[in-house]
Protein backbone atom coordinates (compact mmCIF):
# COMPACT_ATOMS: atom_id res chain seq x y z
CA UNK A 1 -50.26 160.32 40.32
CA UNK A 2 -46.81 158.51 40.13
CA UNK A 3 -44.28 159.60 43.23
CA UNK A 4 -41.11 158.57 43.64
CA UNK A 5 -39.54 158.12 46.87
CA UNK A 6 -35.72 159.15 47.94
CA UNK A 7 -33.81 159.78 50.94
CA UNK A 8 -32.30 163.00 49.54
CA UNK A 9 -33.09 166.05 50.48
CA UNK A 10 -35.47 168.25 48.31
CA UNK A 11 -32.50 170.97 48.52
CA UNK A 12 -30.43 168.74 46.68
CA UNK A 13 -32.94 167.46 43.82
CA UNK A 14 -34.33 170.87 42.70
CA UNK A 15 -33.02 174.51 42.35
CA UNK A 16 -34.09 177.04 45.06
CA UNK A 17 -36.36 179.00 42.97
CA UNK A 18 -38.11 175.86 41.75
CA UNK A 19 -39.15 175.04 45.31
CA UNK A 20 -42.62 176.52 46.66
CA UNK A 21 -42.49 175.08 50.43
CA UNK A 22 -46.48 175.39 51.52
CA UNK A 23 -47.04 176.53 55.06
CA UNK A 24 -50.25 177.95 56.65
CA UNK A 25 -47.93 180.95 58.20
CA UNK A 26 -47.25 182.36 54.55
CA UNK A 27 -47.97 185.21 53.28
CA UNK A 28 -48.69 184.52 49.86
CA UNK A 29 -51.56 183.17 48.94
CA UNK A 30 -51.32 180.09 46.13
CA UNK A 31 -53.36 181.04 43.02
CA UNK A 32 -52.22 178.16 40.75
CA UNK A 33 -49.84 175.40 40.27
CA UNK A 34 -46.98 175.82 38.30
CA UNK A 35 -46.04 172.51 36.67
CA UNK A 36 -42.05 173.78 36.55
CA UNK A 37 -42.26 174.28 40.30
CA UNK A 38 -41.93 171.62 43.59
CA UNK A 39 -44.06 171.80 46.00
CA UNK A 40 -42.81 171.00 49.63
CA UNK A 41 -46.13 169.63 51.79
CA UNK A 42 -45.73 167.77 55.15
CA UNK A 43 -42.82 168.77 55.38
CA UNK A 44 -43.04 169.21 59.41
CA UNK A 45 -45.97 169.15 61.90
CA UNK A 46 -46.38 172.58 63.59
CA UNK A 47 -50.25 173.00 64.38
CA UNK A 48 -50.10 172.76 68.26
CA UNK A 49 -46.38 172.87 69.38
CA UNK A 50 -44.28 175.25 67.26
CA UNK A 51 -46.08 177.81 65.58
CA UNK A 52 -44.45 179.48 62.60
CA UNK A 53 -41.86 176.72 62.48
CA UNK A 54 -42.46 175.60 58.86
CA UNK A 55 -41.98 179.13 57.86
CA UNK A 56 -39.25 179.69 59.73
CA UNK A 57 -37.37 176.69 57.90
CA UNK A 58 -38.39 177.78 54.43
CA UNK A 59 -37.44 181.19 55.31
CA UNK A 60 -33.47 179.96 56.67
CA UNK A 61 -33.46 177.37 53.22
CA UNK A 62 -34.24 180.64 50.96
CA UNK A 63 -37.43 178.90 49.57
CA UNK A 64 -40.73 180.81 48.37
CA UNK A 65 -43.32 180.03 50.55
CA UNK A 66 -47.14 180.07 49.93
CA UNK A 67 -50.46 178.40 51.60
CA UNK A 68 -53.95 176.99 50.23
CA UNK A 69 -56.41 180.26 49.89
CA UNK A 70 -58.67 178.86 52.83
CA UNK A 71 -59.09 182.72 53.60
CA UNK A 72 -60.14 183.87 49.89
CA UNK A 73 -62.63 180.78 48.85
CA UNK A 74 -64.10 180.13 52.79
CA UNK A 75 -65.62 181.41 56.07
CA UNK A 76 -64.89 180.35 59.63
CA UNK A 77 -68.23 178.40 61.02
CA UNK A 78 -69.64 179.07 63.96
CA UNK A 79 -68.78 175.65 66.12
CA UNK A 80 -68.75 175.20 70.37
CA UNK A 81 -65.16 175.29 71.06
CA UNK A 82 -64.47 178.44 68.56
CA UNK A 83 -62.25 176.47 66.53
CA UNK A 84 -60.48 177.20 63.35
CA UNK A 85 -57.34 175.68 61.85
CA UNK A 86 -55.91 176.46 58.56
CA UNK A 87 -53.47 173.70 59.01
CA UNK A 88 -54.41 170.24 57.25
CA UNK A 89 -52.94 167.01 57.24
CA UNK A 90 -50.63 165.73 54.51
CA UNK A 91 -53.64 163.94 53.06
CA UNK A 92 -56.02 166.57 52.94
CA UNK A 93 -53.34 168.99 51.17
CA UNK A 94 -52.48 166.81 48.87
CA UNK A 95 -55.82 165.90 48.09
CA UNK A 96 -56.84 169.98 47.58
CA UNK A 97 -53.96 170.02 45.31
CA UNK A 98 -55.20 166.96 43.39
CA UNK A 99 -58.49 168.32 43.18
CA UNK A 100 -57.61 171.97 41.87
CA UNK A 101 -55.11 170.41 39.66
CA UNK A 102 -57.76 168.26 37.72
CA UNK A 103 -60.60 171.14 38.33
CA UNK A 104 -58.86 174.46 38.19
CA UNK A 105 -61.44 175.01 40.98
CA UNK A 106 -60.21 175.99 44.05
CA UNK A 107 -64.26 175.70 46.02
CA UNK A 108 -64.13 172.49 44.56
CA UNK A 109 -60.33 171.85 45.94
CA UNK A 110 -60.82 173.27 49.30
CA UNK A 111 -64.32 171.40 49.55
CA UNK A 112 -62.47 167.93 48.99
CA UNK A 113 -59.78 168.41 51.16
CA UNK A 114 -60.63 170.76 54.34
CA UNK A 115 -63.32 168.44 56.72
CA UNK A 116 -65.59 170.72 58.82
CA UNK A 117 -63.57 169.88 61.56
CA UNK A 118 -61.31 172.71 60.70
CA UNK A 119 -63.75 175.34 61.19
CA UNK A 120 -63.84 176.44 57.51
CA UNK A 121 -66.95 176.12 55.49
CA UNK A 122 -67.78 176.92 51.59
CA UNK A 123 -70.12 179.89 51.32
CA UNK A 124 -73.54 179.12 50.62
């Protein structure tokens, strides 16, 4: 993939409605990618400190919000400290979006990019 890298603001370089800012907290669920659309990933760390706080920002900027369908495609595991997390690093989104974008598979997506760490597993 080619990136580019600027110091402005994502506010600045699309319009509102292009911008999809992804955030565990949402309540839409991401079914596809839509090539006309930027998505915002990374774009804070939240997991321990501020819950909701990703959300909250898109939600004050006006921006459409959506997260990775962990939920539809996966089931929590069984592990010894009862933990599941649907929030993933930069990397690991990234490479989920990768994935589905050359597979059109989100199993195959969510396989590549959510470790076992997370609590999440693939159906058998």
């Amino acid at each position: 993939f080619q990136m580019d890298t600027t110091e402005e603001s994502y506010l600045d370089l699309f319009p509102l409605d292009a911008i999809v800012y992804l955030t565990p907290d949402s309540e839409n669920v991401l079914e596809d990618i839509d090539p006309n659309k930027a998505y915002v990933l990374g774009g804070l760390v939240d997991e321990s400190i501020h819950k909701k706080l990703t959300l909250q920002r898109a939600q004050e900027q006006s921006l459409q919000t959506a997260r990775l369908p962990i939920r539809e495609y996966m089931v929590k595991t069984v592990n010894t400290k009862n933990y599941h997390s649907e929030t993933l690093a930069i990397n690991q989104v990234f490479d989920v979006l990768s994935t589905y974008y050359e597979t059109r598979s989100w199993p195959a997506a969510l396989k590549a990019g959510v470790s076992s760490g997370k609590g999440y597993v693939l159906p058998d």
